[in-house]
Protein backbone atom coordinates (compact mmCIF):
# COMPACT_ATOMS: atom_id res chain seq x y z
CA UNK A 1 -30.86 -106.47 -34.54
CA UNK A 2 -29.02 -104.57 -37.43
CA UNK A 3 -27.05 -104.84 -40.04
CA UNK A 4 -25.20 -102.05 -41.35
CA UNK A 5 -23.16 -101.58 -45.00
CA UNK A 6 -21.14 -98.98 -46.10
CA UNK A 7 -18.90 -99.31 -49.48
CA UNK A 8 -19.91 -95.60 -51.00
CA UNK A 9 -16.59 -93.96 -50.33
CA UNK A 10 -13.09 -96.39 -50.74
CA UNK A 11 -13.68 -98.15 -47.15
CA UNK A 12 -16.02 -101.38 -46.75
CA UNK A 13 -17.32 -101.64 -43.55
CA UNK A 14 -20.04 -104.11 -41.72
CA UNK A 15 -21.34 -103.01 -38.16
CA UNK A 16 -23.98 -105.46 -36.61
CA UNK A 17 -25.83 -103.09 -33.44
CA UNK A 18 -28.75 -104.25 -31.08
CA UNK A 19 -30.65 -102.29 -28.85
CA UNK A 20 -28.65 -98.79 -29.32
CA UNK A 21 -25.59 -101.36 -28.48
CA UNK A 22 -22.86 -101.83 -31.32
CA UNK A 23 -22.12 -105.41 -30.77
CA UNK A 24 -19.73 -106.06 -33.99
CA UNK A 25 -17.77 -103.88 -36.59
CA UNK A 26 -14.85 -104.53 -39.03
CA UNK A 27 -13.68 -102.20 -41.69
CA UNK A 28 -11.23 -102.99 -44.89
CA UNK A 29 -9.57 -99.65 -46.15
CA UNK A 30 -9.90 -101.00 -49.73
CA UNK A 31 -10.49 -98.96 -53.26
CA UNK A 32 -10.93 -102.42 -55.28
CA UNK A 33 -12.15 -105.71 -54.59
CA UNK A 34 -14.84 -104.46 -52.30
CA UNK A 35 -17.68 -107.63 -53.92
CA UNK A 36 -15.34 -110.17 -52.77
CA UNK A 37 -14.59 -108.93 -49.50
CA UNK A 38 -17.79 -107.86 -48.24
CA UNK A 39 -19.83 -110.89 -48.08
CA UNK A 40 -17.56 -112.81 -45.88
CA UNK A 41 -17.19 -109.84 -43.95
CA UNK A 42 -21.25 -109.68 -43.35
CA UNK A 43 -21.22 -113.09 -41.88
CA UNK A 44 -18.25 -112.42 -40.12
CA UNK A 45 -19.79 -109.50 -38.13
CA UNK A 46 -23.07 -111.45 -37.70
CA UNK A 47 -21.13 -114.28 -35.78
CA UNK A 48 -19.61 -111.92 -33.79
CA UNK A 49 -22.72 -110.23 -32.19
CA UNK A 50 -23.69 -114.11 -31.40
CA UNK A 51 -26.69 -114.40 -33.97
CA UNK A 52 -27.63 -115.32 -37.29
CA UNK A 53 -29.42 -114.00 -40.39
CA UNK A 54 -32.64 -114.74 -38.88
CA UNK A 55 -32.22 -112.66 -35.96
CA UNK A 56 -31.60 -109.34 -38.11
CA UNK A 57 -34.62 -106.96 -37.62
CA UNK A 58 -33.28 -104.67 -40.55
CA UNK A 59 -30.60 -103.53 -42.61
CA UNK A 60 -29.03 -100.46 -43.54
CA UNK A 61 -26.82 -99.01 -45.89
CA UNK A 62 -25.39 -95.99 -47.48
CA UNK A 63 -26.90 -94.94 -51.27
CA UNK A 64 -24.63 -92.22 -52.22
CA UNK A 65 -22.60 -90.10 -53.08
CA UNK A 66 -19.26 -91.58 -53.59
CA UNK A 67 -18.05 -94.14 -55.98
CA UNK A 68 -20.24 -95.77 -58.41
CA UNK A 69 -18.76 -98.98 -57.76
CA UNK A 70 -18.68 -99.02 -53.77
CA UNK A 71 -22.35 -97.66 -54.36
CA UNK A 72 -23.72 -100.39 -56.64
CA UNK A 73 -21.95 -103.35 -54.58
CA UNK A 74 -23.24 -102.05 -51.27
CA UNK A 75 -26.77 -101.38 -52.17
CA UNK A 76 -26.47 -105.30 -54.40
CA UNK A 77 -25.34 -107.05 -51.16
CA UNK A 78 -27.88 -105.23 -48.70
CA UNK A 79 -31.17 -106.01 -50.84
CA UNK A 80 -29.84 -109.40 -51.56
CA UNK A 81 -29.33 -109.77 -48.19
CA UNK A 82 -32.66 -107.90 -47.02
CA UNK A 83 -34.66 -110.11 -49.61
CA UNK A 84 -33.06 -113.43 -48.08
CA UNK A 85 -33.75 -112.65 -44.55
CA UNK A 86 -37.29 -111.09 -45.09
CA UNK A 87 -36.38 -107.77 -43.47
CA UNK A 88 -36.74 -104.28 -44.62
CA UNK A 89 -34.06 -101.60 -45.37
CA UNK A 90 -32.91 -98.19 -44.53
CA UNK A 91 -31.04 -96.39 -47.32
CA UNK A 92 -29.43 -93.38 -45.83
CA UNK A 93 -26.83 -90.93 -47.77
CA UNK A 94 -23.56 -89.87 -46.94
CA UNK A 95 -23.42 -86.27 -46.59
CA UNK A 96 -26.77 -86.80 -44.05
CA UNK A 97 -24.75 -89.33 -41.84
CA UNK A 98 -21.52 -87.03 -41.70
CA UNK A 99 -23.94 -83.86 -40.99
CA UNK A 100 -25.16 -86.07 -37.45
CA UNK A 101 -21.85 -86.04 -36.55
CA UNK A 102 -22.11 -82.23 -36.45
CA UNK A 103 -25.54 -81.46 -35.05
CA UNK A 104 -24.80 -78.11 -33.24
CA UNK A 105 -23.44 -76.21 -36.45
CA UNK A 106 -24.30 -75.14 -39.76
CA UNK A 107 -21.79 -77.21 -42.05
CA UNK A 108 -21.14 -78.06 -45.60
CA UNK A 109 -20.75 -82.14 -45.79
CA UNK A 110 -18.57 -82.17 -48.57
CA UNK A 111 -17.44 -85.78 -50.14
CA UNK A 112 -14.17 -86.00 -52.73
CA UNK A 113 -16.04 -86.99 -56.38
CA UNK A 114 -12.05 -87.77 -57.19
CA UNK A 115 -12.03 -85.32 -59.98
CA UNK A 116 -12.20 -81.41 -59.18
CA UNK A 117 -15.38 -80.17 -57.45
CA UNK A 118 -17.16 -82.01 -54.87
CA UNK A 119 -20.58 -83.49 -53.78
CA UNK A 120 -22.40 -80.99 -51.25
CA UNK A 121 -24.42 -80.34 -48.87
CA UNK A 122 -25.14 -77.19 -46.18
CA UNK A 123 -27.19 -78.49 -43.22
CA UNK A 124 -27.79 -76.39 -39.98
CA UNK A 125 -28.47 -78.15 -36.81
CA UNK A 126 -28.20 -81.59 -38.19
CA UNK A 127 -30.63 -80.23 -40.88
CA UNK A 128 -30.42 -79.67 -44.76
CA UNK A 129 -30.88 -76.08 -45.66
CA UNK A 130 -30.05 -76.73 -49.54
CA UNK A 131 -30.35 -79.76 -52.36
CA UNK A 132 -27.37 -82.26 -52.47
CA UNK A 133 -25.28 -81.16 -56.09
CA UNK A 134 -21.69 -81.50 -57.31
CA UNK A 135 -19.80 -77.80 -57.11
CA UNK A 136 -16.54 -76.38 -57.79
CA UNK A 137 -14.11 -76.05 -55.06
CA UNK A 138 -13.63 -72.31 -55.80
CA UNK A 139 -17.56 -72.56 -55.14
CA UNK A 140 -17.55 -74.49 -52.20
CA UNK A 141 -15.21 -72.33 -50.25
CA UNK A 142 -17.39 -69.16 -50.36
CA UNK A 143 -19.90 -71.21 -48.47
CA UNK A 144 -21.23 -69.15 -45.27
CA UNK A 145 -20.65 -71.79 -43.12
CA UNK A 146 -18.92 -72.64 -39.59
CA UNK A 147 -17.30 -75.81 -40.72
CA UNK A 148 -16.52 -78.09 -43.97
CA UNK A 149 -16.79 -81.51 -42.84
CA UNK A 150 -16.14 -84.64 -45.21
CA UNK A 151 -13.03 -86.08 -47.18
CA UNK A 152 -13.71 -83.09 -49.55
CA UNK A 153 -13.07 -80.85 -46.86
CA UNK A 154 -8.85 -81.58 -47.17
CA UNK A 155 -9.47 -80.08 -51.02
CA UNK A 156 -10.57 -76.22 -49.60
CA UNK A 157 -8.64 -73.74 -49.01
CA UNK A 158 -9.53 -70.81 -46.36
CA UNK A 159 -9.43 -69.60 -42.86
CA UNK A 160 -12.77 -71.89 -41.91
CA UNK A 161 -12.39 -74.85 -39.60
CA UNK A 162 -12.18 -78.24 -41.89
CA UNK A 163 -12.41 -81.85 -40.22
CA UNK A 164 -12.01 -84.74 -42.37
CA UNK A 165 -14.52 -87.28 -40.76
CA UNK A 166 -16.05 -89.30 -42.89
CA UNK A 167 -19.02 -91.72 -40.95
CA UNK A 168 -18.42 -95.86 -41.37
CA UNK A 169 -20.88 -98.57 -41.46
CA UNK A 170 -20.39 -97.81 -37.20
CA UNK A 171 -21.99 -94.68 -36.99
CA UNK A 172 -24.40 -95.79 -40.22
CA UNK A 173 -26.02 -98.54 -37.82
CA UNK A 174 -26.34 -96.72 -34.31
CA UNK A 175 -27.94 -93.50 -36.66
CA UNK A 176 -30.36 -95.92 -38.82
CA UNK A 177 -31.50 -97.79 -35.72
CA UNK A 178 -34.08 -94.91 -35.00
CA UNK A 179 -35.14 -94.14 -38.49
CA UNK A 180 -38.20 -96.26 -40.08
CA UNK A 181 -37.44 -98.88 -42.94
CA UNK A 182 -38.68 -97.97 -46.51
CA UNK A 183 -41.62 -99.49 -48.13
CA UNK A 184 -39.41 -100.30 -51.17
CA UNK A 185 -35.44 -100.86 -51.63
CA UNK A 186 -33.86 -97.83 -51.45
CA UNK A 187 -32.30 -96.05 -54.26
CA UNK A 188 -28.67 -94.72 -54.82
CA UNK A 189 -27.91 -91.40 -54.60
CA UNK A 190 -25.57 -90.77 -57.91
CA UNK A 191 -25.12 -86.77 -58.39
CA UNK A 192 -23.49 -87.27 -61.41
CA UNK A 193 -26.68 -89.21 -63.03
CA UNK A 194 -29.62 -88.19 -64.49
CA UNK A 195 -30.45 -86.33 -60.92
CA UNK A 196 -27.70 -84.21 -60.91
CA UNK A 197 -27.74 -80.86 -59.89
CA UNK A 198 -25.19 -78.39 -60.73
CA UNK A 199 -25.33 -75.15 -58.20
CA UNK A 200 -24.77 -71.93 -59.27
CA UNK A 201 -21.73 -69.86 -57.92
CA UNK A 202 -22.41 -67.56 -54.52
């Protein structure tokens, strides 16, 4: 069993899923007081899939890139969690989960960094073809790509298809159920850190 978290990007959502199976999922549309909410909203989702702590096999949860905040308190509450339980974790980013969602195209995941460029990605085939950086929108939009996908994708202009799906701890568990748990806690995913990488214009 599995235990998914997602706080990166304004939403806090909990998914519990077993066996390819989502068996509970609640999401709070909520900017602020995210650390108080999610908790309660763990155990919440555990009692509804009918188990307990002990039963959870792994847990998962989004590293990046988003908000600092959501970031920090997601990735807090999973290892806390992960350490209690004496499970191992899956640390997946953003911009890979919304990139599954599109599997059959070449894409730019693009997520909102609430100021005036965006974090990036281009994938083809569910696959990244370039680092994840922060770009200008002016940037962005000369992408050679089929499709902008992400809450970024409302900031482009352009004749190229944009869909504004953005994944939830939902689609978090039923993707991290296949992948293999780190060795070590994972690591968030914060483009505007020391990591950053700035790409150049097209």
């Amino acid at each position: 069993m599995l235990l998914a978290i997602e706080c990166a990007n304004g939403a806090c959502s909990v998914a519990v899923e077993h066996a390819g199976a989502l068996k509970a999922f609640d999401l709070k549309n909520a900017d602020r007081g995210q650390a108080e909410c999610l908790m309660p909203m763990c155990v919440d989702a555990v009692k509804k899939a009918g188990a307990g702590f002990k039963s959870l096999e792994k847990i998962a949860v989004t590293v990046g890139p988003g908000s600092f905040t959501g970031v920090r308190i997601g990735l807090a509450a999973a290892r806390g969690l992960a350490t209690a339980a004496g499970v191992p974790m899956v640390g997946v980013d953003v911009l890979t989960l919304i990139a599954d969602a599109f599997k059959n195209k070449k894409i730019a995941a693009v997520v909102d960094t609430k100021r005036d460029d965006c974090f990036v990605r281009v994938f083809e085939n569910g696959r990244p073809v370039t680092d994840a950086c922060v770009m200008a929108v002016a940037d962005v939009e000369k992408l050679p790509v089929d499709l902008f996908a992400g809450n970024g994708a409302s900031m482009l202009a352009g004749s190229l298809p944009r869909d504004p799906y953005m994944p939830t701890a939902k689609e978090l568990a039923l993707y991290a159920e296949t992948q293999t748990p780190a060795e070590t806690f994972p690591v968030p995913l914060y483009l505007r850190e020391a990591e950053v990488t700035v790409c150049p214009a097209s």
